[in-house]
Protein backbone atom coordinates (compact mmCIF):
# COMPACT_ATOMS: atom_id res chain seq x y z
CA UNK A 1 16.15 -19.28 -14.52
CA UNK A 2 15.22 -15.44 -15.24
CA UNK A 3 17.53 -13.32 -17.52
CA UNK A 4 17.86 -11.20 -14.21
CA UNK A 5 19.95 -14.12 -12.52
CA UNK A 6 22.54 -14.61 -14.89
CA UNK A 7 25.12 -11.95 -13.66
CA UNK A 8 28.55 -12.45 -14.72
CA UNK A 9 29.19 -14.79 -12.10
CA UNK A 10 26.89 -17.27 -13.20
CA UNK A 11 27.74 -17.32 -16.92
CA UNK A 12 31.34 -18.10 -15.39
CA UNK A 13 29.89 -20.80 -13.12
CA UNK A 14 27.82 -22.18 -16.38
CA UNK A 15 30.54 -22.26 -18.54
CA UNK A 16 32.73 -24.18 -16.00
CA UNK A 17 29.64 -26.42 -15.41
CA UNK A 18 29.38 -27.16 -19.19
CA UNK A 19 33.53 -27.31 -19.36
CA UNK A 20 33.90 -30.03 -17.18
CA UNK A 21 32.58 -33.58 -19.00
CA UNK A 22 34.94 -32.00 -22.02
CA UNK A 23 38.28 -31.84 -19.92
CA UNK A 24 37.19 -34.78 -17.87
CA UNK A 25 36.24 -36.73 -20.84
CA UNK A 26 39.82 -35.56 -22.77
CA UNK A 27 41.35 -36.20 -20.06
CA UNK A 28 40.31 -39.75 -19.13
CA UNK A 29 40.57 -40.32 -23.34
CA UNK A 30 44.31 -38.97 -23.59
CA UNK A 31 45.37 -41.03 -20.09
CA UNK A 32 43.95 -44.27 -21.00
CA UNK A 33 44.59 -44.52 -24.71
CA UNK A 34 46.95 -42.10 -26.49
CA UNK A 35 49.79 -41.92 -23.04
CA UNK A 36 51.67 -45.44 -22.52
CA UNK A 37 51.23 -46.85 -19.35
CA UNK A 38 53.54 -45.43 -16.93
CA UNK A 39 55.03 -46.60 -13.11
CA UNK A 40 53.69 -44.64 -9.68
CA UNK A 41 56.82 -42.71 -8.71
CA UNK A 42 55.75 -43.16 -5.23
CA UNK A 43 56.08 -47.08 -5.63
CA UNK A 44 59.10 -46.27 -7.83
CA UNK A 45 61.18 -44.48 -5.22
CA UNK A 46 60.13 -45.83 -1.84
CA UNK A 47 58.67 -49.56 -3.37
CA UNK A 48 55.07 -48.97 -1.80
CA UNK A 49 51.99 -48.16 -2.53
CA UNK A 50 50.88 -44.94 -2.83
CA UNK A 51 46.74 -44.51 -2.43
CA UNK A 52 46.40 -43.61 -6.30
CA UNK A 53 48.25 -46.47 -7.04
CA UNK A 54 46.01 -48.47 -9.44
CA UNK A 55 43.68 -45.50 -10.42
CA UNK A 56 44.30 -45.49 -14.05
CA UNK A 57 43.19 -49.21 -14.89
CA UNK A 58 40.41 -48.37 -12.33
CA UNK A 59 39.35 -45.88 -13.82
CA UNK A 60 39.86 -47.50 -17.42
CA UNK A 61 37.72 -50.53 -16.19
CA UNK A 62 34.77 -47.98 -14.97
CA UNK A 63 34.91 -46.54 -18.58
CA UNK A 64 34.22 -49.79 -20.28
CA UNK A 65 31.54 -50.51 -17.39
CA UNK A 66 33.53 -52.84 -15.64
CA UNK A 67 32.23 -51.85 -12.05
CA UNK A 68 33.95 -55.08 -9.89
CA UNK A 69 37.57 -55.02 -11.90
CA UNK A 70 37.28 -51.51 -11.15
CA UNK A 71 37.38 -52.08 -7.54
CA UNK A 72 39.93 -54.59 -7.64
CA UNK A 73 42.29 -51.98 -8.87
CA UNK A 74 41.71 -49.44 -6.91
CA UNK A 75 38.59 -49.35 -4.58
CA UNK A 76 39.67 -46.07 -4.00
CA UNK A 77 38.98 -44.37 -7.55
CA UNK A 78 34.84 -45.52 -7.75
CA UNK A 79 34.65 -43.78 -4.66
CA UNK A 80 36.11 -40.39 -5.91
CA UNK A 81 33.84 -41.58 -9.37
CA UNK A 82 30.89 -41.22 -6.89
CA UNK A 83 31.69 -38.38 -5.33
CA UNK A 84 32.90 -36.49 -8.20
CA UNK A 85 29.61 -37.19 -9.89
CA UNK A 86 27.53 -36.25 -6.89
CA UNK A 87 29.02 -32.92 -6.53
CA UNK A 88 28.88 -32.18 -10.21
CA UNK A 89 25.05 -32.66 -10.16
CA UNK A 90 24.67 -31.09 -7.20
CA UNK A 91 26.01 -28.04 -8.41
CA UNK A 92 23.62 -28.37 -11.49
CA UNK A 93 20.84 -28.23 -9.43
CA UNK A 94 22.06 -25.23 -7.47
CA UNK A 95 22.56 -23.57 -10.48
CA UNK A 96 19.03 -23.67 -11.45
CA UNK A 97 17.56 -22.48 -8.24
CA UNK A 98 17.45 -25.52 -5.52
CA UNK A 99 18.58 -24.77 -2.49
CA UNK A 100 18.86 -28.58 -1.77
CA UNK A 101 21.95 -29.80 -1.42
CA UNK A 102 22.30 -33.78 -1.35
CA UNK A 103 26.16 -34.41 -1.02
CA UNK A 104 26.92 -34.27 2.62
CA UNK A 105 28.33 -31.15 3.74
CA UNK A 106 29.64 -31.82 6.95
CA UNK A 107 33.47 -31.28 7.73
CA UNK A 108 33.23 -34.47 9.46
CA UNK A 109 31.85 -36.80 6.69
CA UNK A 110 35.34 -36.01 4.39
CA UNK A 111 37.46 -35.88 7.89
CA UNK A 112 36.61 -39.45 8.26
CA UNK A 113 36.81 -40.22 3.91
CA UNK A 114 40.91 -38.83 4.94
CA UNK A 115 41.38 -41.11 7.38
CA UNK A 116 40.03 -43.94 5.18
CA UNK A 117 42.53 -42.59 2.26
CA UNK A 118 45.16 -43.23 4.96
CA UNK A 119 44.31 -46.00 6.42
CA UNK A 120 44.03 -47.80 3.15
CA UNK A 121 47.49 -46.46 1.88
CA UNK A 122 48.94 -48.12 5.01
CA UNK A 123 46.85 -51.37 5.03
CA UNK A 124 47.37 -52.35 1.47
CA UNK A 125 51.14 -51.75 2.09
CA UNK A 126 51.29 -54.47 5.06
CA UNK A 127 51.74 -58.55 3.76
CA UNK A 128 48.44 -59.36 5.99
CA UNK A 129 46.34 -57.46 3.47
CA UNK A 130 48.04 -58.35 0.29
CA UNK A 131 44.48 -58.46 -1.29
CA UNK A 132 44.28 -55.22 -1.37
CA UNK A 133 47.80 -54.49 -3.34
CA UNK A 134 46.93 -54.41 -7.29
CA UNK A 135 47.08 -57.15 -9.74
């Protein structure tokens, strides 16, 4: 990168890029070990499910490398993990000059990623597919 390219929007964009493992890292540090455990509000109030149900011992387990546990709790949260992780390299590499992008960009791709959200909400919800309700 050439001292002519870094205009005042991409020292923003590069401190934002260097920004996020920090918060995400504090973040994932305060939730998991310094704030008790405490209950979904969804499942509180209405007594199901909500999608994010699950996501904080999911994403405790990925921490500790724990890839399958992780799943069990909440299939839901490696997905985002991947995601998450994808985009954040992605933009990396954009910063630097590619014009590559590898994370799919089509609407319909995260169109259909909703409707699996959904349709998981609902499914772990029903008796059939108590499997997929957390431990």
């Amino acid at each position: 990168m050439n001292k002519a390219r870094l205009t005042k929007q991409n020292k923003i964009r590069l401190a934002v890029l260097l920004l996020i493992p920090f918060v995400l890292g504090g973040a994932v540090y305060t939730f998991l070990y310094l704030v008790p455990a405490f209950p979904c509000p969804v499942r509180h109030m209405t007594g199901f499910l909500c999608p994010g149900c699950g996501m904080s011992r999911a994403l405790g387990e990925m921490v500790h490398l724990h890839f399958f546990k992780s799943i069990l709790y909440n299939p839901l949260a490696v997905i985002s993990a991947v995601l998450g992780i994808g985009f954040y390299v992605q933009e990396w590499f954009l910063f630097f000059g590619s014009r590559k992008r590898f994370m799919p960009t089509n609407k319909w791709v995260y169109i259909i990623l909703g409707i699996i959200f959904l349709a998981y909400c609902i499914l772990r919800n029903m008796p059939v597919f108590s499997f997929l309700s957390i431990a």
